[in-house]
N, C-alpha and C. Protein backbone atom coordinates (compact mmCIF):
# COMPACT_ATOMS: atom_id res chain seq x y z
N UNK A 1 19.52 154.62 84.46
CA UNK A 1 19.46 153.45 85.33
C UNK A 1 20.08 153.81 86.67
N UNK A 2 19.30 153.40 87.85
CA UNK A 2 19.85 153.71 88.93
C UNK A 2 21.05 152.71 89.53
N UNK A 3 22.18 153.39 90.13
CA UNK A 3 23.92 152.56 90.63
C UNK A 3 23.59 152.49 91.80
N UNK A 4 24.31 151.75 92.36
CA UNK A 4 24.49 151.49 93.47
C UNK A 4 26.00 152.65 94.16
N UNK A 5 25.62 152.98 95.16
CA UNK A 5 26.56 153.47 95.72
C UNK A 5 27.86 153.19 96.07
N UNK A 6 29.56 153.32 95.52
CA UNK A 6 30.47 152.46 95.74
C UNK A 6 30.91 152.52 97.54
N UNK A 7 30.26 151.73 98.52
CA UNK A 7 30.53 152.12 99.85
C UNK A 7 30.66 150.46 100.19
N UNK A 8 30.66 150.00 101.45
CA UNK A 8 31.00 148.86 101.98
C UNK A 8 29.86 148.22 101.65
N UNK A 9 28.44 148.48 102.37
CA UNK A 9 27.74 147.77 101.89
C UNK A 9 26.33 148.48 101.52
N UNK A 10 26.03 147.67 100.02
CA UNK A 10 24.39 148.94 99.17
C UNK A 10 23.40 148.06 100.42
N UNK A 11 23.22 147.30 100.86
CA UNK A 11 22.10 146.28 101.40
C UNK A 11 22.27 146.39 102.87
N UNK A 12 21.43 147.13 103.60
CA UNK A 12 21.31 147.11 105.05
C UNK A 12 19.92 146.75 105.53
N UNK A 13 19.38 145.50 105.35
CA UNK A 13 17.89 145.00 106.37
C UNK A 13 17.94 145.45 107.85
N UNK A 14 16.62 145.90 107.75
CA UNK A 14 16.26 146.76 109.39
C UNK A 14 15.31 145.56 109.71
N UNK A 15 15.61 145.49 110.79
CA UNK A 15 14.38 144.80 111.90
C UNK A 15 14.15 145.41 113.12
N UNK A 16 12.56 145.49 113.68
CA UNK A 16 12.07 145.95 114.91
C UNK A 16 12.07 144.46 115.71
N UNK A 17 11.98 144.62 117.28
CA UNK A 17 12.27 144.32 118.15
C UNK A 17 11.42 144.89 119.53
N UNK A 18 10.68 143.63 119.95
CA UNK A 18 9.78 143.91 120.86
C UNK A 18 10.91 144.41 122.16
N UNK A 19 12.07 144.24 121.98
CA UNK A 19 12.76 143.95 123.23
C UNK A 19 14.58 144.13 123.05
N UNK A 20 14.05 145.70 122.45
CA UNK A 20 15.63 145.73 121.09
C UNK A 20 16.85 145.73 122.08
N UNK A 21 16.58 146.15 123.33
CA UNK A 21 17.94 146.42 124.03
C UNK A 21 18.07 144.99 124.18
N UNK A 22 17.65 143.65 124.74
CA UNK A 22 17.95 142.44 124.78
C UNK A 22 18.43 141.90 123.48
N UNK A 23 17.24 142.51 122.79
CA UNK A 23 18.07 141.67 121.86
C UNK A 23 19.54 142.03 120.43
N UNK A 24 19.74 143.21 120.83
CA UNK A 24 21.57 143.85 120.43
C UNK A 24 21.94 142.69 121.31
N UNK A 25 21.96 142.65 122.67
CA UNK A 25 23.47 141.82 123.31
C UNK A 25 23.68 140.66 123.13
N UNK A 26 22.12 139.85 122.46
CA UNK A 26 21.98 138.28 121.99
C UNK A 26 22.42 138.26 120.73
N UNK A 27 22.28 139.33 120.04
CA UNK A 27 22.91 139.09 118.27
C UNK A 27 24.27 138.98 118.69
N UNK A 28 24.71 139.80 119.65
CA UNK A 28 25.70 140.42 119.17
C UNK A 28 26.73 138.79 120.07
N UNK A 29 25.71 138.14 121.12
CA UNK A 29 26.64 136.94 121.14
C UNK A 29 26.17 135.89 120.76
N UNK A 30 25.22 135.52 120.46
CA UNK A 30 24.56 134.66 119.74
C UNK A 30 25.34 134.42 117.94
N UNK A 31 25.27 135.25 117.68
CA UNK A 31 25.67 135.62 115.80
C UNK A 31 26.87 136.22 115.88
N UNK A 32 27.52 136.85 116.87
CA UNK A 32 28.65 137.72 116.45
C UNK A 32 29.00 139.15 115.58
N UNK A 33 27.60 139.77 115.85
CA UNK A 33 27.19 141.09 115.60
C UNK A 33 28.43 142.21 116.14
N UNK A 34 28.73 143.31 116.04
CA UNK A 34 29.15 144.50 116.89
C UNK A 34 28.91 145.61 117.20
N UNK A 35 28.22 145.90 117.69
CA UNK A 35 27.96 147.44 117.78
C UNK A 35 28.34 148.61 117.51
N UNK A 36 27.76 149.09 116.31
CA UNK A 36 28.64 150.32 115.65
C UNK A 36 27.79 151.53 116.03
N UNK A 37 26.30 151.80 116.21
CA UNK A 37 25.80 153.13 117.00
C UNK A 37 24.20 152.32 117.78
N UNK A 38 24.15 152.54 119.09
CA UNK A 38 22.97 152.45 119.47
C UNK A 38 22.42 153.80 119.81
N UNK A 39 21.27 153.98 119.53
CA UNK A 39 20.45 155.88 119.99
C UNK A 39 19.52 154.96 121.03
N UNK A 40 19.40 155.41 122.29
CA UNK A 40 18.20 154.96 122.87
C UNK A 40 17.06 155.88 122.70
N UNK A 41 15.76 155.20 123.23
CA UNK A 41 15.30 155.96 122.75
C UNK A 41 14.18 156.15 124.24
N UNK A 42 13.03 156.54 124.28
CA UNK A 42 12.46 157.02 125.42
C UNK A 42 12.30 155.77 126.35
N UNK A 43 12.39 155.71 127.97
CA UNK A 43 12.28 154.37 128.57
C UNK A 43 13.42 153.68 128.35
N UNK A 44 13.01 152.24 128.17
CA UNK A 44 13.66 151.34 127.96
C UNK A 44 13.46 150.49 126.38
N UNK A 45 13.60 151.58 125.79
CA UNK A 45 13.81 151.65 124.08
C UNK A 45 14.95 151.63 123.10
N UNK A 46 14.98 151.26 121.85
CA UNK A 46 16.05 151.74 121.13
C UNK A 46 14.89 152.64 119.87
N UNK A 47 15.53 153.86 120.10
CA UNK A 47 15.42 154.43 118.83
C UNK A 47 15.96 154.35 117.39
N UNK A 48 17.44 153.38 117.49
CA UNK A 48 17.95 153.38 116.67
C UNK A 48 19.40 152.59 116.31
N UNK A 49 19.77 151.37 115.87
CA UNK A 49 20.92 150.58 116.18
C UNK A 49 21.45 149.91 115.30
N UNK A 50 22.61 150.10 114.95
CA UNK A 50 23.17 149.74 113.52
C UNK A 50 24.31 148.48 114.39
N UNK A 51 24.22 147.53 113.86
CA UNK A 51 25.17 146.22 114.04
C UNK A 51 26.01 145.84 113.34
N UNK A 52 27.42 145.58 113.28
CA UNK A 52 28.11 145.01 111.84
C UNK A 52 28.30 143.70 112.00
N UNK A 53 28.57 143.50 111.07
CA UNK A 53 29.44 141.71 110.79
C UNK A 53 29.94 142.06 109.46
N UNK A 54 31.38 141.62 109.73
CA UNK A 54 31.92 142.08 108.78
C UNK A 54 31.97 143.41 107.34
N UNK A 55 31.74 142.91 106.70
CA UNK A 55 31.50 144.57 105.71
C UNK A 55 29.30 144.23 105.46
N UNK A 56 29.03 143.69 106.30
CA UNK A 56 27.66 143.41 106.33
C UNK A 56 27.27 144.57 107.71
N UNK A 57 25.95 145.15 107.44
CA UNK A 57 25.30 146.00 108.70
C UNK A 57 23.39 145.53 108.66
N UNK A 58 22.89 145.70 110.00
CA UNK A 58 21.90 145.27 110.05
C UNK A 58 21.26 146.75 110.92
N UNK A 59 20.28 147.69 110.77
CA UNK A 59 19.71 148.31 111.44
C UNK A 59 18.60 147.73 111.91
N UNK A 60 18.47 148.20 113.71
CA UNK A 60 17.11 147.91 114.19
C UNK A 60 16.70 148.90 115.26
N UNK A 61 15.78 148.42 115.98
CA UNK A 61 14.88 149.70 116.69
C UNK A 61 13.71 149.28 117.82
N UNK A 62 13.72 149.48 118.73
CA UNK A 62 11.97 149.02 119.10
C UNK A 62 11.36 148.72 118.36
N UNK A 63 10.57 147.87 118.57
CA UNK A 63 8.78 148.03 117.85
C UNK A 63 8.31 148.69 118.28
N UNK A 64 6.77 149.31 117.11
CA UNK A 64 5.67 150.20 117.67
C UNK A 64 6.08 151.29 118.59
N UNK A 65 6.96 152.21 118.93
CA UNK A 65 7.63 153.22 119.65
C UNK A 65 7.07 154.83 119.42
N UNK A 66 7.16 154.81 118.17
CA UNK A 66 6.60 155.81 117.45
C UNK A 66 5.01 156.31 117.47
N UNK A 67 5.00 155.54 116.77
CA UNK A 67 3.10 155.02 115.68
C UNK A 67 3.57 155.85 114.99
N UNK A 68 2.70 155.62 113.51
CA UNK A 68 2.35 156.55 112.90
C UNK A 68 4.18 156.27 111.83
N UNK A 69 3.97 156.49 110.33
CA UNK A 69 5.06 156.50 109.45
C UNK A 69 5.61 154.86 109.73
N UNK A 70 6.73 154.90 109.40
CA UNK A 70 7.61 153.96 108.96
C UNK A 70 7.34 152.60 110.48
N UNK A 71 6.66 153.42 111.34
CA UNK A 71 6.71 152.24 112.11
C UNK A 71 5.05 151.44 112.37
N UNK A 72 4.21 152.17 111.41
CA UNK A 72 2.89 151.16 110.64
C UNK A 72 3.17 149.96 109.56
N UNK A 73 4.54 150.39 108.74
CA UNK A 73 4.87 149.75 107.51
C UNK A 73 5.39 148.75 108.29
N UNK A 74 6.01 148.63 109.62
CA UNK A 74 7.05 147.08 110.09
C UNK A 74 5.81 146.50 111.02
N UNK A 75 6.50 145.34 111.33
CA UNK A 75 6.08 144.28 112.56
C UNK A 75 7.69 143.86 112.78
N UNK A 76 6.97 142.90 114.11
CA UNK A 76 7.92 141.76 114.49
C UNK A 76 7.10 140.51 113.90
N UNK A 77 7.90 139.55 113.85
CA UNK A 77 7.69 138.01 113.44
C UNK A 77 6.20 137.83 114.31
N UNK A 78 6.16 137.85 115.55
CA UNK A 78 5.05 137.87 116.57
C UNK A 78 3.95 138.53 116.13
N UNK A 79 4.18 139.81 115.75
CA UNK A 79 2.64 140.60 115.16
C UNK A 79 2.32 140.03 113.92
N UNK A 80 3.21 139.70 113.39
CA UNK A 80 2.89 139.26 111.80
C UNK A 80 2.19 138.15 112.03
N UNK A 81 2.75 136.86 113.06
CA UNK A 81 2.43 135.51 112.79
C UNK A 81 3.24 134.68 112.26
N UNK A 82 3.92 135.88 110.97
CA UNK A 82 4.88 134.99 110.46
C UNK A 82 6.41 135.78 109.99
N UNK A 83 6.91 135.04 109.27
CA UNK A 83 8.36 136.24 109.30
C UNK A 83 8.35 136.28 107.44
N UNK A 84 8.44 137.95 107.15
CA UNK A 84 8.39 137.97 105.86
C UNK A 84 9.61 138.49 105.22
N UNK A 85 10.75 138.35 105.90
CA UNK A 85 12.09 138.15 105.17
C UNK A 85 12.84 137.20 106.42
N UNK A 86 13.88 137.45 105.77
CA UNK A 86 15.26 135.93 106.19
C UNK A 86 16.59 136.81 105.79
N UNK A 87 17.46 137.11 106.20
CA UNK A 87 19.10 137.44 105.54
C UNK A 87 19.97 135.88 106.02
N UNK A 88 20.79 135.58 104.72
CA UNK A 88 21.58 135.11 105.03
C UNK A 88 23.03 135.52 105.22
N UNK A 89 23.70 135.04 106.15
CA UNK A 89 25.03 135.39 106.61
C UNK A 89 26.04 134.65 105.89
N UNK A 90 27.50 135.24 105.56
CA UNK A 90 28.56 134.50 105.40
C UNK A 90 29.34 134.53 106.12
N UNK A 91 29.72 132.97 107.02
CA UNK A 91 30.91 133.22 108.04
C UNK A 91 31.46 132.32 107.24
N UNK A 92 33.05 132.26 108.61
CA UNK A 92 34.21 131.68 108.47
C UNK A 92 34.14 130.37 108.64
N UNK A 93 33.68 129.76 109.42
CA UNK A 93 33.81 128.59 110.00
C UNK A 93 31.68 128.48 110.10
N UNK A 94 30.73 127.93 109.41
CA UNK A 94 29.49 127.13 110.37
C UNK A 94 29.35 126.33 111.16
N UNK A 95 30.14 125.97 111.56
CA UNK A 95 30.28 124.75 112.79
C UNK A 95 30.29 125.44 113.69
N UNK A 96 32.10 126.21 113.94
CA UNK A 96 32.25 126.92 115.02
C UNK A 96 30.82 128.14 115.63
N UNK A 97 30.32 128.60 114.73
CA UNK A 97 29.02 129.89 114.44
C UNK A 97 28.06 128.75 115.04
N UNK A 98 27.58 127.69 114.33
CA UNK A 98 26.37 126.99 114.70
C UNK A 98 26.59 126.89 116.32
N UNK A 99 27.53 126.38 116.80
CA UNK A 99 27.84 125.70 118.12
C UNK A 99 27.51 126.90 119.41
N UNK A 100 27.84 128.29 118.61
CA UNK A 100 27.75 129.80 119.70
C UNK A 100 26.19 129.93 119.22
N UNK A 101 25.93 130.01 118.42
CA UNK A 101 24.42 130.10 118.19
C UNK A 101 23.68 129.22 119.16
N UNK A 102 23.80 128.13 118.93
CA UNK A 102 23.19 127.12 119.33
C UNK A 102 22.66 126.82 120.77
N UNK A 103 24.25 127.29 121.21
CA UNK A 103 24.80 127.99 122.87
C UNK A 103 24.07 128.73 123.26
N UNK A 104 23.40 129.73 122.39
CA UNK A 104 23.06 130.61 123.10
C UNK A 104 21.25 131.28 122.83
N UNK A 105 20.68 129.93 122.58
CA UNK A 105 19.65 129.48 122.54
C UNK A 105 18.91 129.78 121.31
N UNK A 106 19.48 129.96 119.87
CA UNK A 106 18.83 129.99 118.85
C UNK A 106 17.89 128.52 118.43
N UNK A 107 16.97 128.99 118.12
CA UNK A 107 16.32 128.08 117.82
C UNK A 107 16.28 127.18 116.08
N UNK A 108 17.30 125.91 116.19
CA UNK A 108 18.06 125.48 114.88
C UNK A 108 16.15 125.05 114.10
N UNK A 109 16.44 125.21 112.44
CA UNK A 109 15.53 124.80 111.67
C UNK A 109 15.62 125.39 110.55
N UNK A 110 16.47 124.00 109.75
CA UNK A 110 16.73 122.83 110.59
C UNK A 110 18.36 123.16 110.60
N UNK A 111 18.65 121.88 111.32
CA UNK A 111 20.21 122.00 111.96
C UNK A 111 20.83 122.16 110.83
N UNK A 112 22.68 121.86 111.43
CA UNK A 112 23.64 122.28 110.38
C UNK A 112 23.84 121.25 109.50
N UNK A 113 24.06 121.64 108.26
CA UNK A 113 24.03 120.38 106.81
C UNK A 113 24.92 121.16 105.82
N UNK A 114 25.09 120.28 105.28
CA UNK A 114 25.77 120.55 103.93
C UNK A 114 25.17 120.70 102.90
N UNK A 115 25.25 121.50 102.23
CA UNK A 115 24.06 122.36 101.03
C UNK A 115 24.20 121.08 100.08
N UNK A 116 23.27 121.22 98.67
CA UNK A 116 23.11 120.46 98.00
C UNK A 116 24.37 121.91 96.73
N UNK A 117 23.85 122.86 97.03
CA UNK A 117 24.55 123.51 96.11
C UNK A 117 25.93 124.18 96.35
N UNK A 118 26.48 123.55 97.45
CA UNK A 118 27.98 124.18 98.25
C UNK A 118 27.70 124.89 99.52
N UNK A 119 29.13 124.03 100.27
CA UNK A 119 28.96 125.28 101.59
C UNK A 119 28.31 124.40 102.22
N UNK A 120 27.95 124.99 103.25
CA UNK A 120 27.78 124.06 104.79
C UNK A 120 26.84 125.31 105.85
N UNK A 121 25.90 124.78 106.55
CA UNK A 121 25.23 126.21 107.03
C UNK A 121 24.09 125.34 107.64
N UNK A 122 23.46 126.42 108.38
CA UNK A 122 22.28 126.41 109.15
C UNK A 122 21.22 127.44 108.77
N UNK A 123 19.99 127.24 109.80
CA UNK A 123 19.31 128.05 109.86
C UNK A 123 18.48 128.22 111.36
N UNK A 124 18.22 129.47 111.24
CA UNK A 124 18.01 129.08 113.16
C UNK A 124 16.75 130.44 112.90
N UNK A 125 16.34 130.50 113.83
CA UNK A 125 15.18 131.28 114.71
C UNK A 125 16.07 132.24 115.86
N UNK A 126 15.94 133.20 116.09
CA UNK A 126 16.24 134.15 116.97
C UNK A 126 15.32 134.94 118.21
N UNK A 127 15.76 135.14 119.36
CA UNK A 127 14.83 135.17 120.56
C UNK A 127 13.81 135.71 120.16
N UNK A 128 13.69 136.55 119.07
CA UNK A 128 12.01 137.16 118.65
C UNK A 128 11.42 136.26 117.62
N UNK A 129 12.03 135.20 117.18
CA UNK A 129 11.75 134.37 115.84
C UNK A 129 11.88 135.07 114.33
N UNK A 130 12.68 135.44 114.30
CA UNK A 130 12.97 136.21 113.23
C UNK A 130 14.15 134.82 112.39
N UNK A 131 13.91 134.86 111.46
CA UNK A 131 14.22 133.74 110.41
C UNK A 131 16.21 134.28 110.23
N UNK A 132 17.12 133.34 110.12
CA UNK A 132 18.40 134.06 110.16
C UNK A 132 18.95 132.25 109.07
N UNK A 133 19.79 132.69 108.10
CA UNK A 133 20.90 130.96 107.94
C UNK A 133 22.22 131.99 107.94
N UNK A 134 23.19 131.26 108.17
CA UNK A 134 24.51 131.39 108.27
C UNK A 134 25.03 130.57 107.46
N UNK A 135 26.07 130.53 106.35
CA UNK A 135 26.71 129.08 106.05
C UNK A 135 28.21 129.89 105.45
N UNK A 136 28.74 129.26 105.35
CA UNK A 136 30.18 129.52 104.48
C UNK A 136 30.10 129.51 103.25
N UNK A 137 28.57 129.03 102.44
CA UNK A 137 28.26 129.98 100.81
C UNK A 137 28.72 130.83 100.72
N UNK A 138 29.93 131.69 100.03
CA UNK A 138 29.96 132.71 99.34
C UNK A 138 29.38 132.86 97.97
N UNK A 139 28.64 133.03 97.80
CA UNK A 139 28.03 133.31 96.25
C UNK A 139 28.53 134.11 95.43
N UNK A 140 29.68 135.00 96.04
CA UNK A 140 30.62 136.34 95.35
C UNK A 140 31.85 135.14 94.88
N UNK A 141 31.96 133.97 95.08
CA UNK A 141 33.13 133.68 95.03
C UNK A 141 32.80 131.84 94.58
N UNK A 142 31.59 131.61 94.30
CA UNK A 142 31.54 129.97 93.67
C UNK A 142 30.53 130.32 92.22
């Protein structure tokens, strides 16, 4: 049976990005992302960009930069039409998170509520429409 690796985190979702250099500096104030390695890449590209939040990491990259391999297998939300994953986040506070999000032009849907199953959270849209919720669910810990 295959283990998981004992490191910070087994689960890192990659997303492409029509517009990756804009959009690192919007995660990163929009959501509260940090920048742990950007590679640029030819132009006005990212070849390559790992983000943290907390013991959580998100890799991303241009779109379509390449062709050809791993960058036939992705889209953005835009090429797709639609968005075929979502990560959810665990912060400290969703209010305080919703309010900088919100600030900083995520698009809420729907706004902030209180779960039926615990916790308190949102869900928002991001400048490429890429599907994101945030809430104070810990599921490691209810």
């Amino acid at each position: 049976m295959p283990r998981p690796k004992d490191t910070t985190a087994t689960l890192i979702p990659s997303f492409r990005y029509k517009d990756a250099p804009t959009a690192i500096e919007w995660l990163c104030r929009a959501f509260g992302f940090t920048k742990q390695l950007v590679v640029p890449g030819e132009g006005e590209t990212i070849a390559h960009a790992q983000l943290v939040f907390g013991h959580g990491m998100i890799m991303l990259g241009s779109a379509n930069t390449h062709g050809g391999g791993y960058d036939d297998l992705v889209s953005t939300p835009a090429e797709a039409g639609t968005n075929t994953q979502s990560a959810y986040v665990i912060v400290d506070d969703a209010d305080a998170h919703y309010a900088i999000a919100k600030a900083s032009g995520a698009e809420m849907v729907p706004d902030i509520q209180d779960q039926d199953y615990g916790g308190r959270g949102y869900t928002c849209k991001d400048l490429e429409g890429y599907v994101w919720s945030f809430g104070d669910y810990d599921r490691w810990t209810h």
